[in-house]
N, C-alpha and C. Protein backbone atom coordinates (compact mmCIF):
# COMPACT_ATOMS: atom_id res chain seq x y z
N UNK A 1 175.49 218.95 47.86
CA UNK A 1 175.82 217.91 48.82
C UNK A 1 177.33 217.90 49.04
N UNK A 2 177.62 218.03 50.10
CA UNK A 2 179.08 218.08 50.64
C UNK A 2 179.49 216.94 50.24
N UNK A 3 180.87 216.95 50.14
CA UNK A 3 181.07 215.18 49.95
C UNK A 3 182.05 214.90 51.33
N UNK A 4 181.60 213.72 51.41
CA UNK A 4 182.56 212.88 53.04
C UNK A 4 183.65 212.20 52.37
N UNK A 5 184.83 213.16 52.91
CA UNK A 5 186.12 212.30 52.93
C UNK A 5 187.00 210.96 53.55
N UNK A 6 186.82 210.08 53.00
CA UNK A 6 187.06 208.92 53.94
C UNK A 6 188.98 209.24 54.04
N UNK A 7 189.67 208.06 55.40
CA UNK A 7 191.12 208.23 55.45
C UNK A 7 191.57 207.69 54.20
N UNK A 8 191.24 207.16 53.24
CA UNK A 8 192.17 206.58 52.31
C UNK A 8 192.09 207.68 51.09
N UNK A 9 191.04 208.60 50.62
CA UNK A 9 191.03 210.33 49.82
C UNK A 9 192.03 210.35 50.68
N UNK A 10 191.98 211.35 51.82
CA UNK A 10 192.57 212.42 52.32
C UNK A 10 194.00 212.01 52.36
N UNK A 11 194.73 210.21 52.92
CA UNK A 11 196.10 210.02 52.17
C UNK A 11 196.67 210.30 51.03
N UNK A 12 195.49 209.82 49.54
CA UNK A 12 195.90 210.05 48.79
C UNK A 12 196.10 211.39 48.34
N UNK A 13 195.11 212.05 48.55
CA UNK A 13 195.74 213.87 48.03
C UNK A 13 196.97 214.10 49.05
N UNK A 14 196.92 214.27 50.40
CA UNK A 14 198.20 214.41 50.89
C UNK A 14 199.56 213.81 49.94
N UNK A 15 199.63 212.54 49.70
CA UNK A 15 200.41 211.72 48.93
C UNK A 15 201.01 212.51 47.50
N UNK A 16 199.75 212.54 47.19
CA UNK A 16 199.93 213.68 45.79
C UNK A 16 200.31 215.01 46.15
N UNK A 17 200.04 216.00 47.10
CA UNK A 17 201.03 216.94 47.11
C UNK A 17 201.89 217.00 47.72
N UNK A 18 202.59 215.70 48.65
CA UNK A 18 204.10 215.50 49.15
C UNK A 18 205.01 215.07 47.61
N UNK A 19 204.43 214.46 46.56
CA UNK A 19 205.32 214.07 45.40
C UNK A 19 205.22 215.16 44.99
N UNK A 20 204.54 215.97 44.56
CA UNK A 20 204.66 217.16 44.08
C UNK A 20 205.50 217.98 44.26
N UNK A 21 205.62 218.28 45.84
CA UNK A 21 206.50 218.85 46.36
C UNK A 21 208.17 218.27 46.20
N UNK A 22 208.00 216.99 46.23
CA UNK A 22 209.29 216.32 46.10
C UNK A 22 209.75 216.62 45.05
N UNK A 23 208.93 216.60 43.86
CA UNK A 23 209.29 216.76 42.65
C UNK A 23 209.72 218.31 41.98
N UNK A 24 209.31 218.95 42.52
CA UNK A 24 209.47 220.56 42.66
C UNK A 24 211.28 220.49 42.96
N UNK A 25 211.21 219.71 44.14
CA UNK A 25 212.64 220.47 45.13
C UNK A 25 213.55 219.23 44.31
N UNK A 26 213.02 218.15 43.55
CA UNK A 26 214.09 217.69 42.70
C UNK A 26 214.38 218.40 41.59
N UNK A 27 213.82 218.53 41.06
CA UNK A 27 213.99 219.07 39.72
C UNK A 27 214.92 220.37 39.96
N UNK A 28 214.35 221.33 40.91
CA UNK A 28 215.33 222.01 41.16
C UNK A 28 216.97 221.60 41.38
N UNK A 29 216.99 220.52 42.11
CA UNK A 29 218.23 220.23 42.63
C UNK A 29 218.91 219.82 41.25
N UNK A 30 218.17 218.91 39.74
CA UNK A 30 218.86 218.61 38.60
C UNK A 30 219.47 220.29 37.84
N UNK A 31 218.59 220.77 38.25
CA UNK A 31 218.98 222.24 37.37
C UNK A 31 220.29 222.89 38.49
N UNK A 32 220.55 222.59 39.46
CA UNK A 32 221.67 222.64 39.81
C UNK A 32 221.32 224.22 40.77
N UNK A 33 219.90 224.41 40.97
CA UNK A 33 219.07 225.41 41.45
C UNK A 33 219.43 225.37 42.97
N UNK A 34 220.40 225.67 43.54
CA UNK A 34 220.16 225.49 45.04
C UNK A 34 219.51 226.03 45.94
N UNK A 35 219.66 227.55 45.48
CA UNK A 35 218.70 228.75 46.39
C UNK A 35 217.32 228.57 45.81
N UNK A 36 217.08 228.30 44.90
CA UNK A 36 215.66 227.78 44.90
C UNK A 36 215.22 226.43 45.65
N UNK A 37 215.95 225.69 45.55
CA UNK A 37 215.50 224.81 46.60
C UNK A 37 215.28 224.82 47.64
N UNK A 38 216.11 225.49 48.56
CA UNK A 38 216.16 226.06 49.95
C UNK A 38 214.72 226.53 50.00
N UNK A 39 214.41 228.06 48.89
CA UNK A 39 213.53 228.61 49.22
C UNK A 39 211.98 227.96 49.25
N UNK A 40 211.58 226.47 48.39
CA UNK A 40 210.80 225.40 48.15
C UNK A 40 211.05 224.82 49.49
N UNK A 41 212.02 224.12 49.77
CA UNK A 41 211.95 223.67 51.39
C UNK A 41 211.45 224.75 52.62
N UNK A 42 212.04 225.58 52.49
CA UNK A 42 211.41 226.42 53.11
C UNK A 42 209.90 226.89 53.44
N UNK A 43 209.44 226.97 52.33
CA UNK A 43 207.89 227.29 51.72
C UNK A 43 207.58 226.21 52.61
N UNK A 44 207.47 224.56 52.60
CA UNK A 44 207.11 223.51 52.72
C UNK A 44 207.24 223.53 54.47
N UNK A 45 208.03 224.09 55.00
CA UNK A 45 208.44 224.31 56.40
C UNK A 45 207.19 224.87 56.71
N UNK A 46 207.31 226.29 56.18
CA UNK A 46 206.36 227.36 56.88
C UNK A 46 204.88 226.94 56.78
N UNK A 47 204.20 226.12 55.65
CA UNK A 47 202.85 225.33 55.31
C UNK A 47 202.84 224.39 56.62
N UNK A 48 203.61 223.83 56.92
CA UNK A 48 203.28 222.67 57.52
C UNK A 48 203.09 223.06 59.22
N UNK A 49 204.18 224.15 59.24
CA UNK A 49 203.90 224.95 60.18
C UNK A 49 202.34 225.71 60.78
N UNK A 50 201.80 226.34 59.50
CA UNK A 50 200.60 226.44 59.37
C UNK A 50 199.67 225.68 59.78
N UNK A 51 200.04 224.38 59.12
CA UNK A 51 198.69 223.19 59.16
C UNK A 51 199.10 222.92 60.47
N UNK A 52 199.97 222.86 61.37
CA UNK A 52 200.18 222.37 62.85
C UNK A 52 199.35 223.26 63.52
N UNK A 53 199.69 224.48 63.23
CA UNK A 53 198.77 225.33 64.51
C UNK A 53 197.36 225.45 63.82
N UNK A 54 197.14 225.56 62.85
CA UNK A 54 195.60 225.37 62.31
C UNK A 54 194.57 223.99 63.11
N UNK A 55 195.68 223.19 63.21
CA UNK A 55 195.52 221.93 63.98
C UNK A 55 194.97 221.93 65.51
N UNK A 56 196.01 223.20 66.16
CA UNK A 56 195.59 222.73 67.30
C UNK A 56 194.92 223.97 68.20
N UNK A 57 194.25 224.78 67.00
CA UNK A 57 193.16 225.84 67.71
C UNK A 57 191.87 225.20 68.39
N UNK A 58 191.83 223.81 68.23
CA UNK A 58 190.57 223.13 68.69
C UNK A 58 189.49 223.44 68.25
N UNK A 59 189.18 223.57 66.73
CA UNK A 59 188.03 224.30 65.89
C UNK A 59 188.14 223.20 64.78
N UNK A 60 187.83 221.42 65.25
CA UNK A 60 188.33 220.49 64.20
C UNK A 60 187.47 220.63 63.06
N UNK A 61 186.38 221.32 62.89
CA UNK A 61 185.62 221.26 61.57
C UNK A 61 186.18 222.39 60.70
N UNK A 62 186.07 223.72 60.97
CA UNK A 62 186.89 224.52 60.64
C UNK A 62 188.43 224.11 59.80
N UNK A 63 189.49 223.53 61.06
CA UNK A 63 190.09 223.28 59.91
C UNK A 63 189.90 222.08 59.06
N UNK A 64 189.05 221.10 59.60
CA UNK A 64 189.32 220.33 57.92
C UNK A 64 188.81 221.06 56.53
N UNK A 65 187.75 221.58 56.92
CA UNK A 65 187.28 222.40 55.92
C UNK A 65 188.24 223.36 55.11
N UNK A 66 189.30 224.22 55.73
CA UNK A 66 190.76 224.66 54.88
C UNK A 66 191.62 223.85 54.69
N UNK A 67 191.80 222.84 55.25
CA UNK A 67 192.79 221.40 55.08
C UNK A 67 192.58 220.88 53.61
N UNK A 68 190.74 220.64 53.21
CA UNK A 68 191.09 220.03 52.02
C UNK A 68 190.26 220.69 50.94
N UNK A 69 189.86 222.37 51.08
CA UNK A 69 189.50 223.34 50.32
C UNK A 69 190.22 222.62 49.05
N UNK A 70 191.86 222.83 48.78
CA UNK A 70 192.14 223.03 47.73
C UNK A 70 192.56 221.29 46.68
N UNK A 71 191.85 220.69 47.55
CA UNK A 71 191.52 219.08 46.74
C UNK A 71 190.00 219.05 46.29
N UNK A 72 189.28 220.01 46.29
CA UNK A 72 187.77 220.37 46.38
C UNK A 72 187.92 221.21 44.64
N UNK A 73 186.65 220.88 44.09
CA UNK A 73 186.41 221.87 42.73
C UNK A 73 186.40 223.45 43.40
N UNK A 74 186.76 224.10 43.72
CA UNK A 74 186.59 225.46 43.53
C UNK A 74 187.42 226.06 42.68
N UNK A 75 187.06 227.27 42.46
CA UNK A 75 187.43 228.41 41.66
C UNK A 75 188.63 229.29 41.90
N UNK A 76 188.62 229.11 43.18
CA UNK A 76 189.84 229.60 43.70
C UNK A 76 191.07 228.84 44.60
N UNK A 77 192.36 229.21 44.70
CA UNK A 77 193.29 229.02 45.61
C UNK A 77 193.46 229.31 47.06
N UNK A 78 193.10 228.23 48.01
CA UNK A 78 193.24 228.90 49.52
C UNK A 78 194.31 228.66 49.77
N UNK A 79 194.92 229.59 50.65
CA UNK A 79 196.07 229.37 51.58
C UNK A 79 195.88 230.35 52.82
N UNK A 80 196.27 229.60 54.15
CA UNK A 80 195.92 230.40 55.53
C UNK A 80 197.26 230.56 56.37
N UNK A 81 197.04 231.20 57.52
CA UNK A 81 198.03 231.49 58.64
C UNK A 81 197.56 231.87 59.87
N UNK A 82 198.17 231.54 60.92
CA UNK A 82 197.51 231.15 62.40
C UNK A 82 199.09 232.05 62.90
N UNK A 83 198.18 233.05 62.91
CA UNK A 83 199.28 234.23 64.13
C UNK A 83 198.68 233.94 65.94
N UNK A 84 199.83 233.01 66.30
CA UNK A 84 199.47 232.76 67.89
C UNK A 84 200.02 233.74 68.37
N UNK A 85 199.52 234.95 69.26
CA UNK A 85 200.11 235.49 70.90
C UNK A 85 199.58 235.54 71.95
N UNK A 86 198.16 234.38 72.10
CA UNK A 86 197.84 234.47 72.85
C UNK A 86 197.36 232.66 73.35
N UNK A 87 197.19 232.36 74.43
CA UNK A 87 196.62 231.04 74.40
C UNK A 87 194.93 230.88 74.11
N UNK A 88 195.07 229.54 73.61
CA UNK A 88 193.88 229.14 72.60
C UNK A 88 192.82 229.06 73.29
N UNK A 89 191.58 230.27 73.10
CA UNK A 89 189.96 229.98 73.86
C UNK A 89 189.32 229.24 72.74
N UNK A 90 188.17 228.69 73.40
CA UNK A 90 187.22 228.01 72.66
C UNK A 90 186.29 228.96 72.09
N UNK A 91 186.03 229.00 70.89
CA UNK A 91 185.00 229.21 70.32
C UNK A 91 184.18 228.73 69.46
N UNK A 92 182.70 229.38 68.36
CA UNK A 92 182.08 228.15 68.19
C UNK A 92 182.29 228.09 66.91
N UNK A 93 183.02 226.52 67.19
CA UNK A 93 183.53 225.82 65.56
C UNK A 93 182.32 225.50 64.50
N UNK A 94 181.04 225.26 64.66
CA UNK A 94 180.24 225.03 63.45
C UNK A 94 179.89 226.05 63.29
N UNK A 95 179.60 227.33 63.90
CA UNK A 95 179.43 228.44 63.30
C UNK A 95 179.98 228.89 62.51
N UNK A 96 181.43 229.26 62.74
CA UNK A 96 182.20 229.04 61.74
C UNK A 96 182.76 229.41 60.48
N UNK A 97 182.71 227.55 60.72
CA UNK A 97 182.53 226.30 60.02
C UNK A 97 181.53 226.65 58.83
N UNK A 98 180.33 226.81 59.34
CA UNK A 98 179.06 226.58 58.73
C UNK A 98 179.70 228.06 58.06
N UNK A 99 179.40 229.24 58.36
CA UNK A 99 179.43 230.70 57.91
C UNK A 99 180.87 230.43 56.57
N UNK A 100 181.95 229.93 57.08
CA UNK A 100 183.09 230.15 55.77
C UNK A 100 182.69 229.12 54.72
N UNK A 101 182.35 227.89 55.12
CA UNK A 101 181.69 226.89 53.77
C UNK A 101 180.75 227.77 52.83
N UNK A 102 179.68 228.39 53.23
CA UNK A 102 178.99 228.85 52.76
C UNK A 102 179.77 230.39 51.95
N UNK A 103 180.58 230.91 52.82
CA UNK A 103 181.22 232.16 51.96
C UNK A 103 181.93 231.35 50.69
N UNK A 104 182.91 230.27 50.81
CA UNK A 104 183.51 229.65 49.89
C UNK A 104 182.40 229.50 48.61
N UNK A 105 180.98 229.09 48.77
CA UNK A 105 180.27 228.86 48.12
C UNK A 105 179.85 229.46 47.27
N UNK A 106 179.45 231.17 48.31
CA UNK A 106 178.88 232.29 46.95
C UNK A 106 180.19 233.17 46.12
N UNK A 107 181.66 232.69 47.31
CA UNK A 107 182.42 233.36 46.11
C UNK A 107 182.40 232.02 45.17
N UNK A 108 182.85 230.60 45.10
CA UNK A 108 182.79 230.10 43.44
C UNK A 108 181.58 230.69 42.69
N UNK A 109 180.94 231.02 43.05
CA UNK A 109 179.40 231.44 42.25
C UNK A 109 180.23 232.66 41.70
N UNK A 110 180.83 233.62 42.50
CA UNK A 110 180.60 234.91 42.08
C UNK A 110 181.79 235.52 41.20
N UNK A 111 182.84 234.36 41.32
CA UNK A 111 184.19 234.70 40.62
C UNK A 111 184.56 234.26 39.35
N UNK A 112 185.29 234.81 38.69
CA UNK A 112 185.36 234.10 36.94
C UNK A 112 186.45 233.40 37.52
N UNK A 113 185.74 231.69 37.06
CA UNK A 113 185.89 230.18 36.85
C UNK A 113 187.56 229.97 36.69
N UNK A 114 187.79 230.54 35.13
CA UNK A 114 189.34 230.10 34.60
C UNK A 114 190.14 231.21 34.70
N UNK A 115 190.22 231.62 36.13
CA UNK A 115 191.30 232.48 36.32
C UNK A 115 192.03 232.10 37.41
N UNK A 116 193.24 233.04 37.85
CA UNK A 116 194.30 233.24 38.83
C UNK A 116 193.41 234.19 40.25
N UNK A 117 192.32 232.95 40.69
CA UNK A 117 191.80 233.50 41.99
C UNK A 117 192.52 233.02 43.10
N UNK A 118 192.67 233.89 44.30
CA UNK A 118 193.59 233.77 45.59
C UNK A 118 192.74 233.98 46.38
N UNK A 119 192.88 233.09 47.62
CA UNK A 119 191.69 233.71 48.75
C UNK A 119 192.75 233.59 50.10
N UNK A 120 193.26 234.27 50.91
CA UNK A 120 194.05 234.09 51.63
C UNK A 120 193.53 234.22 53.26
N UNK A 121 193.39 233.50 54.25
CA UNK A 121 192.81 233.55 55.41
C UNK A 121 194.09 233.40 56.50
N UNK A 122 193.79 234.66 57.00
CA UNK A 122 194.85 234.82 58.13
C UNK A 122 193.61 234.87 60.14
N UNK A 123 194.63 234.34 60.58
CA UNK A 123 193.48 233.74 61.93
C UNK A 123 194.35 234.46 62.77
N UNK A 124 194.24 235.45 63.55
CA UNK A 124 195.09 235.96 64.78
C UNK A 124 193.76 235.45 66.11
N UNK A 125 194.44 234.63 66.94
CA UNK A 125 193.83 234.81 68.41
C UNK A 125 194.79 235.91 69.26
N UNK A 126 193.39 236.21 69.62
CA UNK A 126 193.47 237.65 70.62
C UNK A 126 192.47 237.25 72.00
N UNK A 127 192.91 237.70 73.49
CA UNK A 127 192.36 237.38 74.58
C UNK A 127 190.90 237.63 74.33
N UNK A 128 190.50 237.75 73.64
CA UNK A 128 188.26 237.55 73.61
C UNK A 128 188.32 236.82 72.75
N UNK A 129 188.93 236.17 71.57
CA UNK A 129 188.25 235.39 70.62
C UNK A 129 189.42 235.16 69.34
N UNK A 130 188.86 235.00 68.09
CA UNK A 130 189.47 234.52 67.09
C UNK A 130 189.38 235.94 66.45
N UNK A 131 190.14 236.68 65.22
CA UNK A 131 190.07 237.23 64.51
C UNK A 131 190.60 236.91 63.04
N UNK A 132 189.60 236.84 61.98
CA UNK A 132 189.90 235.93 60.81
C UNK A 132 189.70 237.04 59.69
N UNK A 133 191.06 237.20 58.96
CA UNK A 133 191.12 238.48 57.89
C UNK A 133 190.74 237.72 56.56
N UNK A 134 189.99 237.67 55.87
CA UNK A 134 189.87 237.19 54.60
C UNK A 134 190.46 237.99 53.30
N UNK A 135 191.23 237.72 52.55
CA UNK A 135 191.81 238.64 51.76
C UNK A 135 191.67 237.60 50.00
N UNK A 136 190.50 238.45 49.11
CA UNK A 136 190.49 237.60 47.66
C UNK A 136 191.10 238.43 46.77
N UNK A 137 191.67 238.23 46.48
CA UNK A 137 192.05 238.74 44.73
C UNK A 137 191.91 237.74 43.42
N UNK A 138 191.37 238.30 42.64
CA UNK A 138 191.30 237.52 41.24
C UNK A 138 190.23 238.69 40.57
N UNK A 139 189.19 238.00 39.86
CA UNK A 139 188.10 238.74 39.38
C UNK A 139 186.98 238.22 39.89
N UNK A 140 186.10 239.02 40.34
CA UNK A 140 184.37 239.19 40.66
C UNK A 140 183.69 239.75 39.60
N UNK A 141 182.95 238.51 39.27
CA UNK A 141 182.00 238.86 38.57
C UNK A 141 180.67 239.44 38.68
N UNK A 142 180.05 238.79 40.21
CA UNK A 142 178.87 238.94 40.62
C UNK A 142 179.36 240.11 42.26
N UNK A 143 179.77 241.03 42.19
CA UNK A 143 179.61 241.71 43.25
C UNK A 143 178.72 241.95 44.47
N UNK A 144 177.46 241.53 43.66
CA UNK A 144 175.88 241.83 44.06
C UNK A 144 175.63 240.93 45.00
N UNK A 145 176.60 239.68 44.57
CA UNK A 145 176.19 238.36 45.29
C UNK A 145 176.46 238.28 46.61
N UNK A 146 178.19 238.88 46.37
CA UNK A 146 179.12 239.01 47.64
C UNK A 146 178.54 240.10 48.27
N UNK A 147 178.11 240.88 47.78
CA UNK A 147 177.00 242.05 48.71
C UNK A 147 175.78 241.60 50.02
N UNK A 148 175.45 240.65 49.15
CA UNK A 148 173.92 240.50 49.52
C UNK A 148 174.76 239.52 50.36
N UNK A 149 175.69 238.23 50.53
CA UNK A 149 175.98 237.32 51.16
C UNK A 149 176.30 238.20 52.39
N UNK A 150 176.90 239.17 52.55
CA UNK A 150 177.75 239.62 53.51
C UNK A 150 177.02 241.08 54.56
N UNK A 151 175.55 240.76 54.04
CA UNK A 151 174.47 241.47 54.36
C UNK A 151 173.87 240.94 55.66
N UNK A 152 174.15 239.10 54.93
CA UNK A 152 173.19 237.97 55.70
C UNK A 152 173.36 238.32 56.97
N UNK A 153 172.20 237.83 57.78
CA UNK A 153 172.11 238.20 59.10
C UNK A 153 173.08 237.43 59.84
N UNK A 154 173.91 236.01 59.59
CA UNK A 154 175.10 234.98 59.71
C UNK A 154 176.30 236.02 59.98
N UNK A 155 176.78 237.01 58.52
CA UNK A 155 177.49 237.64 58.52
C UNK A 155 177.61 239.02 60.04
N UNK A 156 176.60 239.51 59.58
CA UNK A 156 176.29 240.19 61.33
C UNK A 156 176.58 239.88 61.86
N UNK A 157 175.48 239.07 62.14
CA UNK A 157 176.31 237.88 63.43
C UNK A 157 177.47 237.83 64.42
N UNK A 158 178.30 237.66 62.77
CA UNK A 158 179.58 237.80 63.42
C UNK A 158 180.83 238.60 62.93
N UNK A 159 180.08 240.24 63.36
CA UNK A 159 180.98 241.33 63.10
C UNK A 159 181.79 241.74 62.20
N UNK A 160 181.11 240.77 60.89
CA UNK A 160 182.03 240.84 59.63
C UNK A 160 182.18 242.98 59.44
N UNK A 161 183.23 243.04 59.41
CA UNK A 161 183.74 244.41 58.63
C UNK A 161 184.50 244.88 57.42
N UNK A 162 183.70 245.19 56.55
CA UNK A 162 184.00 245.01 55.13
C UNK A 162 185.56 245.96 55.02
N UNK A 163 187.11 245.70 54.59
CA UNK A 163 187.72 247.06 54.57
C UNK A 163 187.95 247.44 52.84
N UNK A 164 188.01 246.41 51.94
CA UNK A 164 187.79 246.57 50.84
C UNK A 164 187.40 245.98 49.76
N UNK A 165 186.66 245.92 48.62
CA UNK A 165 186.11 245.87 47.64
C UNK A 165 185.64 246.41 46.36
N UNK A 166 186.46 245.09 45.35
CA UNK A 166 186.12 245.82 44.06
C UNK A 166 186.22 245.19 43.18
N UNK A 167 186.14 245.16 41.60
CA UNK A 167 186.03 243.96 40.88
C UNK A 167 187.26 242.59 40.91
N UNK A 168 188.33 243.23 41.71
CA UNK A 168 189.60 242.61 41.70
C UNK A 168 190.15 242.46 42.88
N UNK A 169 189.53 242.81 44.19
CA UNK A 169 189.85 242.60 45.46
C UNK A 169 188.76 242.69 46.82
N UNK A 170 189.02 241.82 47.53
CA UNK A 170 187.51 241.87 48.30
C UNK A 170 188.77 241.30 49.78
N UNK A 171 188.77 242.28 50.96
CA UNK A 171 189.00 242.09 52.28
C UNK A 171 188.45 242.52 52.72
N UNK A 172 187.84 241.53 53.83
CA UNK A 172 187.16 241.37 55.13
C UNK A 172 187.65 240.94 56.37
N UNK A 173 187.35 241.36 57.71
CA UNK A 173 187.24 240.68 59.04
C UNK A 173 186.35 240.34 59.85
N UNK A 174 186.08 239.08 60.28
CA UNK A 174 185.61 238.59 60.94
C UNK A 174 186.02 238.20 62.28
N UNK A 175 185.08 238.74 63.62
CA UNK A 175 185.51 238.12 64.42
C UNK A 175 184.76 237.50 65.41
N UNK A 176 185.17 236.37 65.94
CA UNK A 176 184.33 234.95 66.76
C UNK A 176 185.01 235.15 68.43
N UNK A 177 184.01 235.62 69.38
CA UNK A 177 184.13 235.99 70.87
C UNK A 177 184.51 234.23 71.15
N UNK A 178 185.45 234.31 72.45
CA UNK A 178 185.25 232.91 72.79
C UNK A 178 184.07 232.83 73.68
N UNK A 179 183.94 231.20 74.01
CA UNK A 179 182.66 231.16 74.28
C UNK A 179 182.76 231.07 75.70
C-alpha cells in the first residue's frame, strides 16, 4: 500500500533536509572550510535546479514520485537530472509513473538492503518524447528478478533498452513518445 503524503509530511521532510543542508554549509564555515562550502552551496543550487525543471515537465505524478523517493524506506539513493533542449511535449504521466514505482519496487527486492546503493535518473526531452537513462550501482542480489521485471510486457512497452548489467551495475533506457 502506497502511502498518501499529506502538506504537513512533505514540509516536514523538506524542513529536515533544508537544516541539514544548513548544517552541512555551517559546520563547514566553523572549520574555516570555504571552498567546501561554496562547493555544498553549489550542490544545493544545481538540486534545486533539478527539482524546478523536474517540476515543470508537466508529468505531476512522475515527479512527486522522485520528489519524495528518498523520504520513502528504500534500499537505495535516488538522485535525477532534466537535460532541456527541446520544448516540453506531453506524454503519458501514469504510465510512467506506474512503470518506475513498480521498477523502484523489484529493485528494493532485488538489491542488498545495508549497502551504498545509487540509482541515478537522467530525463533528456527530445522532439518525439521523453528519454529516461536509468543508471544503478550498488549490489544485486536477485538479477533474475531485474531480468524477468524488464522482460514485462510494461517494459516493452516502452522501448526499455538494456546497455548494461551485472552484479554491481545495471543501465537502462527508456523511452516515452509524446502523445
Amino acid at each position: 500500500m502506497e502511502k498518501q503524503w499529506n502538506l504537513i509530511e512533505v514540509l516536514r521532510h523538506s524542513r529536515h533536509d533544508w537544516l541539514n543542508k544548513l548544517q552541512i554549509i555551517k559546520g563547514n564555515l566553523d572549520l574555516n572550510r570555504i571552498e567546501r562550502t561554496k562547493e555544498v552551496i553549489n550542490e544545493i543550487i544545481i538540486e534545486a535546479q533539478h527539482e524546478t525543471n523536474l517540476s515543470n515537465l508537466h508529468i505531476p505524478c512522475f515527479a512527486e514520485v522522485l520528489l519524495k523517493t528518498n523520504w520513502e524506506t528504500h534500499s537505495f539513493l535516488l538522485d535525477y537530472e532534466v537535460l532541456q533542449d527541446t520544448e516540453v511535449a506531453k506524454i503519458n504521466d501514469v504510465m510512467i509513473t506506474d512503470w518506475t514505482t513498480s521498477f523502484f519496487s523489484c529493485l528494493d527486492q532485488a538489491i542488498e538492503t545495508f549497502h551504498e546503493n545509487h540509482l541515478s535518473i537522467t530525463i533528456k526531452l527530445e522532439p518525439e518524447g521523453f528519454r529516461f537513462f536509468f543508471d544503478f550501482s550498488g549490489i544485486i542480489r536477485s538479477k533474475e528478478l531485474i531480468e524477468k521485471f524488464l522482460k514485462e510486457p510494461n517494459s516493452v512497452e516502452l522501448g526499455l533498452v538494456t546497455k548494461e548489467f551485472t552484479e554491481s551495475e545495471l543501465a537502462f533506457e527508456v523511452f516515452m513518445p509524446k502523445l
